[in-house]
Protein backbone atom coordinates (compact mmCIF):
# COMPACT_ATOMS: atom_id res chain seq x y z
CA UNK A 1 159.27 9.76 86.24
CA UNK A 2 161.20 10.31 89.62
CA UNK A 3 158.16 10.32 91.04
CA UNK A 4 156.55 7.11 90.01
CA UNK A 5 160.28 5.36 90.72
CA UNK A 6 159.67 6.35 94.38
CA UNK A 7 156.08 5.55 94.80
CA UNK A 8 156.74 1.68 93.44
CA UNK A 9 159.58 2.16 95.85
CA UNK A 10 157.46 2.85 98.65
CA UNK A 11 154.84 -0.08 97.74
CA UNK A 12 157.29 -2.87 97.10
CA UNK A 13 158.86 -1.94 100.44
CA UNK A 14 155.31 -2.11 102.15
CA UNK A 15 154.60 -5.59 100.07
CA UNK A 16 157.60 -6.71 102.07
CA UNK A 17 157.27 -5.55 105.34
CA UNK A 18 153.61 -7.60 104.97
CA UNK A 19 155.18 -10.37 103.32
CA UNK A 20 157.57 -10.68 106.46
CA UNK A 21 154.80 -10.07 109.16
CA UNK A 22 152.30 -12.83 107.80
CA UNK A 23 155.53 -15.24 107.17
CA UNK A 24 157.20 -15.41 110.45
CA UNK A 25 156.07 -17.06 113.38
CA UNK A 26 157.82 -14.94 115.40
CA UNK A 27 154.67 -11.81 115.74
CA UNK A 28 154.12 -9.66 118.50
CA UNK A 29 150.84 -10.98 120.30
CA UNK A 30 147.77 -8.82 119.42
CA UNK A 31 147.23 -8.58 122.98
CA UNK A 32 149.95 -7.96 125.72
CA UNK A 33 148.71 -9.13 128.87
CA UNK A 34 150.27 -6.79 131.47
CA UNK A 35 150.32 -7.26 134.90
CA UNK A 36 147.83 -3.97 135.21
CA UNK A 37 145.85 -5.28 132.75
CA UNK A 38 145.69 -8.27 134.54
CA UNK A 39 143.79 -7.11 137.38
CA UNK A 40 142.07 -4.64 135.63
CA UNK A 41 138.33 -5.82 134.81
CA UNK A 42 136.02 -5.91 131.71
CA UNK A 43 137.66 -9.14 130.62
CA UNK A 44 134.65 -11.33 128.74
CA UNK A 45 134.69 -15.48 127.45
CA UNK A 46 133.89 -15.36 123.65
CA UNK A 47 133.21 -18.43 121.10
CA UNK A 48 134.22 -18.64 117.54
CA UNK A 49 131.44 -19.50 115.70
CA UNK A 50 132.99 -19.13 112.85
CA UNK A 51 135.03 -20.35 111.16
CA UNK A 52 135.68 -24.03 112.83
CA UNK A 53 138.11 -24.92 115.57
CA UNK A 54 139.60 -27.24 117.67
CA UNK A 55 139.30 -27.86 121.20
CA UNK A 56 141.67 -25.52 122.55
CA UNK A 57 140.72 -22.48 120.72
CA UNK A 58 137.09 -22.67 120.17
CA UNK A 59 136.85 -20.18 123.20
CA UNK A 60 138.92 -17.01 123.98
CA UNK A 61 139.18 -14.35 126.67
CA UNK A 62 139.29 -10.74 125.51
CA UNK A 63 137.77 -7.69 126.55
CA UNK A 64 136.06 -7.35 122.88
CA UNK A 65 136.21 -9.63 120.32
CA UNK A 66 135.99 -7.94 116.76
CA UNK A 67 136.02 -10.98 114.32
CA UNK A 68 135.38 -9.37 110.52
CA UNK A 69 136.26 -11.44 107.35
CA UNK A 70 135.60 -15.40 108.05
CA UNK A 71 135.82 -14.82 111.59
CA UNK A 72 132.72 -14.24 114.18
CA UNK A 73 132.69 -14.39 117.70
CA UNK A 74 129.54 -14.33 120.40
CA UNK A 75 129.45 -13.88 124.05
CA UNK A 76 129.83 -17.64 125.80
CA UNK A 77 126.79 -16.80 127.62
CA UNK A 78 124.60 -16.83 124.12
CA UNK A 79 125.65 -20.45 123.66
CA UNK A 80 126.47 -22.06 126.44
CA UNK A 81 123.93 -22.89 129.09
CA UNK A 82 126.43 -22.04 132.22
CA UNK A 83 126.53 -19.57 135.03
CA UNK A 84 126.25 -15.74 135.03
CA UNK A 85 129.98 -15.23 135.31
CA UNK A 86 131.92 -12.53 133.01
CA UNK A 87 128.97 -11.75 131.27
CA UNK A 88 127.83 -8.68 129.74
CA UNK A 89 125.00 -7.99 132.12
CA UNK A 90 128.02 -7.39 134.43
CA UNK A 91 128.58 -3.86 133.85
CA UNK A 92 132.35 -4.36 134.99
CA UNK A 93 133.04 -7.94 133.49
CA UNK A 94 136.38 -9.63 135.34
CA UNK A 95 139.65 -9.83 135.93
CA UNK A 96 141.72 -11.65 133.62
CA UNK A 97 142.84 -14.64 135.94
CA UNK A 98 138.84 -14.51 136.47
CA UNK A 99 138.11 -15.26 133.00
CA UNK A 100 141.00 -17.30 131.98
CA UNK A 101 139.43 -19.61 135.16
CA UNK A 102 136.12 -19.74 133.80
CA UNK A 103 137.10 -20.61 129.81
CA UNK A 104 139.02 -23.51 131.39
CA UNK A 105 136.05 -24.77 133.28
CA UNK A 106 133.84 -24.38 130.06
CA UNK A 107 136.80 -25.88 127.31
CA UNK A 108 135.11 -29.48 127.95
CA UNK A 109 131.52 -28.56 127.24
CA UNK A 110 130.25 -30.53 124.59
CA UNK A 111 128.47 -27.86 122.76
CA UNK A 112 131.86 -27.98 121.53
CA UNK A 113 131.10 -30.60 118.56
CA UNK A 114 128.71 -27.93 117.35
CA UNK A 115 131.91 -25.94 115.89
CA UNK A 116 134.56 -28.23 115.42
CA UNK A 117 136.58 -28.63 112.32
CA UNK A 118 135.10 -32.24 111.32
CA UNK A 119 139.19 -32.76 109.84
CA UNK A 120 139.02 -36.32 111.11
CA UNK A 121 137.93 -40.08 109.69
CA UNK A 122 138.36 -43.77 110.86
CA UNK A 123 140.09 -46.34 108.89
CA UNK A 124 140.64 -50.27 108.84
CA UNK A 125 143.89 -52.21 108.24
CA UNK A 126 142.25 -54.79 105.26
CA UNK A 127 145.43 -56.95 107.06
CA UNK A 128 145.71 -56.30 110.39
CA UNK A 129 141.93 -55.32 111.10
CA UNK A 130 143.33 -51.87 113.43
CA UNK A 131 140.95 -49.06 113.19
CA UNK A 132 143.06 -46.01 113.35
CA UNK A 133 142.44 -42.23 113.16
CA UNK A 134 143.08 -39.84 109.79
CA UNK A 135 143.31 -36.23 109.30
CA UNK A 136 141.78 -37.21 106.24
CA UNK A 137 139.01 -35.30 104.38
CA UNK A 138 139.26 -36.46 101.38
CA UNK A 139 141.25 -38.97 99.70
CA UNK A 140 142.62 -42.22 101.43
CA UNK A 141 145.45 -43.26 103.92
CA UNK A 142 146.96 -45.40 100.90
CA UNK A 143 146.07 -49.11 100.12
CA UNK A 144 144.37 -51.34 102.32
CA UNK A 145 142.29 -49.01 104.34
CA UNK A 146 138.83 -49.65 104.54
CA UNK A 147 136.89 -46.43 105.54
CA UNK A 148 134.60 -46.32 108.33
CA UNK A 149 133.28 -43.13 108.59
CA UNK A 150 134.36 -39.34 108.26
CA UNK A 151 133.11 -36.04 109.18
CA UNK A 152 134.10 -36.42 112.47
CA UNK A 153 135.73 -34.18 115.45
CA UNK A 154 138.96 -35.41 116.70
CA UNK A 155 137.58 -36.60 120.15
CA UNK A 156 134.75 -38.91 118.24
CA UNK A 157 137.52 -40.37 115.91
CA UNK A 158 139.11 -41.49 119.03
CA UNK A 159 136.05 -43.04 120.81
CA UNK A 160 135.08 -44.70 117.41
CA UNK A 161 138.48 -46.09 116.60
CA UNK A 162 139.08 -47.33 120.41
CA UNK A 163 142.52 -45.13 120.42
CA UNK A 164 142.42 -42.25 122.73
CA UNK A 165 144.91 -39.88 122.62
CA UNK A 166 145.15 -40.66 118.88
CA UNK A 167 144.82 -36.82 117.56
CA UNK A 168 143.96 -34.83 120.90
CA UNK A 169 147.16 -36.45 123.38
CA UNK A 170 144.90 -37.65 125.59
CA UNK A 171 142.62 -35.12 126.90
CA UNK A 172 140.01 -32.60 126.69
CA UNK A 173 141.91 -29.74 128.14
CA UNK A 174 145.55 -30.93 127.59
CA UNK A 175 148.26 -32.82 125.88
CA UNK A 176 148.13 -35.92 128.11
CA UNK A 177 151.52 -36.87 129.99
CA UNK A 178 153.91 -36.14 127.66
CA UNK A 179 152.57 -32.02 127.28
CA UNK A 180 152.13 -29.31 129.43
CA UNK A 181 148.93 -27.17 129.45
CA UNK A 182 147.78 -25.88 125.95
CA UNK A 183 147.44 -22.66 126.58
CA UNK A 184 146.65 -19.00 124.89
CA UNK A 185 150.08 -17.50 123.90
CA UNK A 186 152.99 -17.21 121.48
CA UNK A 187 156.63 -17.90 121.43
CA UNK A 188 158.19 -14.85 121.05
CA UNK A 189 161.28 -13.99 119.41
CA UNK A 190 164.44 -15.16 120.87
CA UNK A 191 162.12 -17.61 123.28
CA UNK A 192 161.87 -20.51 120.42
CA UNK A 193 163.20 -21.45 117.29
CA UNK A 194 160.97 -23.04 114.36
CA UNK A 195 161.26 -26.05 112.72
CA UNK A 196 158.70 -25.54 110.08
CA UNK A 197 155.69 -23.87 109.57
CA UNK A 198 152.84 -24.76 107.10
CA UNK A 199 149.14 -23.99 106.75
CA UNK A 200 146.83 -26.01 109.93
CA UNK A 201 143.63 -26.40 110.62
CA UNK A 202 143.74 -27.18 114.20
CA UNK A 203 145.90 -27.26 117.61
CA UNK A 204 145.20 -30.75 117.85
CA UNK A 205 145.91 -31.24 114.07
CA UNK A 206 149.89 -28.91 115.04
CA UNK A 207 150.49 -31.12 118.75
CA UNK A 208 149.75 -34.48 116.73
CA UNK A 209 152.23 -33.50 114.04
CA UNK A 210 154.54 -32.32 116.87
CA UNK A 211 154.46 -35.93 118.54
CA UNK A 212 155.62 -37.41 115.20
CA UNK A 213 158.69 -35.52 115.15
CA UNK A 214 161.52 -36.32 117.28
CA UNK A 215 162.72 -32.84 116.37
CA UNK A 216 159.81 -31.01 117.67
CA UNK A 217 159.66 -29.85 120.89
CA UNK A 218 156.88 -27.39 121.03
CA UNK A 219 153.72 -26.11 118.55
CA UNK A 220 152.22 -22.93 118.14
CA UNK A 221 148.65 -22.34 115.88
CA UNK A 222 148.21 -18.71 114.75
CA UNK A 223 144.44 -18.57 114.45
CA UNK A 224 142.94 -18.09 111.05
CA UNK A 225 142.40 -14.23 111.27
CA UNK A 226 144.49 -13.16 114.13
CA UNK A 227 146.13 -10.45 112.26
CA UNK A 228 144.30 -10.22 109.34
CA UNK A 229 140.99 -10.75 108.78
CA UNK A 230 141.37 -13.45 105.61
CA UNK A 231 144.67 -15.01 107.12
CA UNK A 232 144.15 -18.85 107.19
CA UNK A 233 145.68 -20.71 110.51
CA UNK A 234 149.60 -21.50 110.64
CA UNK A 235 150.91 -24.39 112.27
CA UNK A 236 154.89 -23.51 113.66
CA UNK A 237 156.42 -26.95 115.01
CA UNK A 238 159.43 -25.83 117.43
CA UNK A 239 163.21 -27.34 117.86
CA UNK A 240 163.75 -24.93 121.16
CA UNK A 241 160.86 -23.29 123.45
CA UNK A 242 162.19 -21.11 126.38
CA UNK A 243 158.75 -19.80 127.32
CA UNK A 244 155.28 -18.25 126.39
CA UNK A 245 153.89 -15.21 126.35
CA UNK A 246 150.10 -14.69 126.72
CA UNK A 247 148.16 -13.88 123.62
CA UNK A 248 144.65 -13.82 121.84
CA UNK A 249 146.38 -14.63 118.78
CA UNK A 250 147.63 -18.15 119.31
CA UNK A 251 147.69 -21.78 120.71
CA UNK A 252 150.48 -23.26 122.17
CA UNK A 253 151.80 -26.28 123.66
CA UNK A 254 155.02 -27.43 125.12
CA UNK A 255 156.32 -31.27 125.69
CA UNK A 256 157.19 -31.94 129.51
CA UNK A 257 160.67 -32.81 129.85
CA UNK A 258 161.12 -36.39 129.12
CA UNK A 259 157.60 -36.57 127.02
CA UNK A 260 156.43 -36.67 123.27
CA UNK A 261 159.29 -37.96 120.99
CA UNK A 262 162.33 -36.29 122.45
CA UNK A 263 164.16 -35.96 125.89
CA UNK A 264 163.12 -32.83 126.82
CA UNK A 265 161.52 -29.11 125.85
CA UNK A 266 164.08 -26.80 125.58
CA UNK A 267 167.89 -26.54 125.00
CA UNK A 268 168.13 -24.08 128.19
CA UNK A 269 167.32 -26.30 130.66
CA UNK A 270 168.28 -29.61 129.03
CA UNK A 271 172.25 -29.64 127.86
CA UNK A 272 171.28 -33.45 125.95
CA UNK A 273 169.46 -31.87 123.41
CA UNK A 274 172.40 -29.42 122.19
CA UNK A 275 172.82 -30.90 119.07
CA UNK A 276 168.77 -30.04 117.96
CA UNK A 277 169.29 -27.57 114.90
């Protein structure tokens, strides 16, 4: 008997050390970037395949990419027509910087709409006539929209609808004006604090949300599988954001001071926004 009390003992305290690792946003990166590691080489560019993405994190650098559950990765070089940089008929691969340069050069390629997420739709006001742009599967934006057409990736809901910016912030490789650069990373503990957090799909789908809230200062996506092979994608919208740290694990974005919906990214550096909870 005193024996099965401490065994359930032992599993309900390992059910909530998971429980607390998968809830928080606040997880150790599955990758720390050192400086040694930095200039060390064997650093690739890897696709996800699988499952869909958005824009900023349908390519990754790592120096192997695992995947395993809904997750699968390939060598850039298999589907991308470009260059014979960082590949693996390199025996030594690159530097860090060396592939973190050449994903940003490739992020625009359009071979892109092969693997993204297809979240989006177009819409018309019955009343006003506006086309606007829906993360809308299924279902409909409420009364008096006239659907247009669905199935689409964020950056042909814009073109269609004639409202750029609409779910990407205005560019390819960025959040437009108001947002720094998305980048690979995390906000570690005691560098942000969390407004809420809820199941994404997409970074574009987490800085769009982010816009709408005066609150929100700063999004992080947890890609779906980044610590467990099965774990869907989390969307963290942040009231403070001190820095990032480089990761595999996530995508994040910060508002430039005086951009998005409120007066400027973090409390350190910006006394008006004290009063953010």
């Amino acid at each position: 008997m005193k024996k099965k009390i401490i065994r359930l003992a032992i599993l309900s305290l390992t059910i909530v050390v998971v429980l607390v690792a998968v809830g928080t946003f606040f997880l150790s990166s599955d990758i720390k970037v050192s400086g040694q590691e930095k200039k060390s080489k064997g650093w690739r560019v890897w696709v996800r395949e699988e499952p869909c993405a958005g824009r900023f994190d349908w390519l990754s650098v790592a120096r192997e990419q695992q995947g395993g559950g809904k997750n699968f990765y390939v060598p850039y070089e298999t589907v991308l027509a470009a260059g014979g940089k960082c590949t693996r008929s390199e025996p030594d691969g690159c530097t860090f910087a060396e592939a973190t340069a050449l994903m940003e050069e490739l992020r625009g390629n359009d071979k892109f709409f092969d693997y993204c997420c297809r979240d989006y739709s177009v819409w018309t006001k019955d009343q006003t006539k506006e086309t606007s742009v829906f993360l809308i599967r299924t279902g409909t934006p409420g009364l008096g929209w006239r659907f247009e057409k669905g199935d689409l990736c964020c950056e042909e809901a814009e073109k269609l609808a004639g409202k750029p910016g609409a779910c990407s912030g205005g560019s390819k490789t960025g959040g437009g004006s108001g947002w720094g650069p998305i980048q690979q990373g995390s906000i570690n503990q005691g560098d942000g604090q969390s407004l809420t957090y809820y199941r994404g799909t997409t970074p574009e789908q987490c800085q769009a949300d982010c816009d709408k809230n005066p609150k929100c200062v700063a999004f992080t996506l947890i890609k779906a599988g980044a610590y467990s092979p099965n774990d869907p994608p989390m969307c963290y919208l942040m009231s403070e954001a001190k820095k990032v740290t480089p990761s595999s694990c996530c995508i994040t974005g910060i508002k430039n001071k005086g951009g998005g919906g409120d007066k400027c990214s973090c409390k350190e550096s910006c006394p008006d926004c004290a009063g953010l909870p």
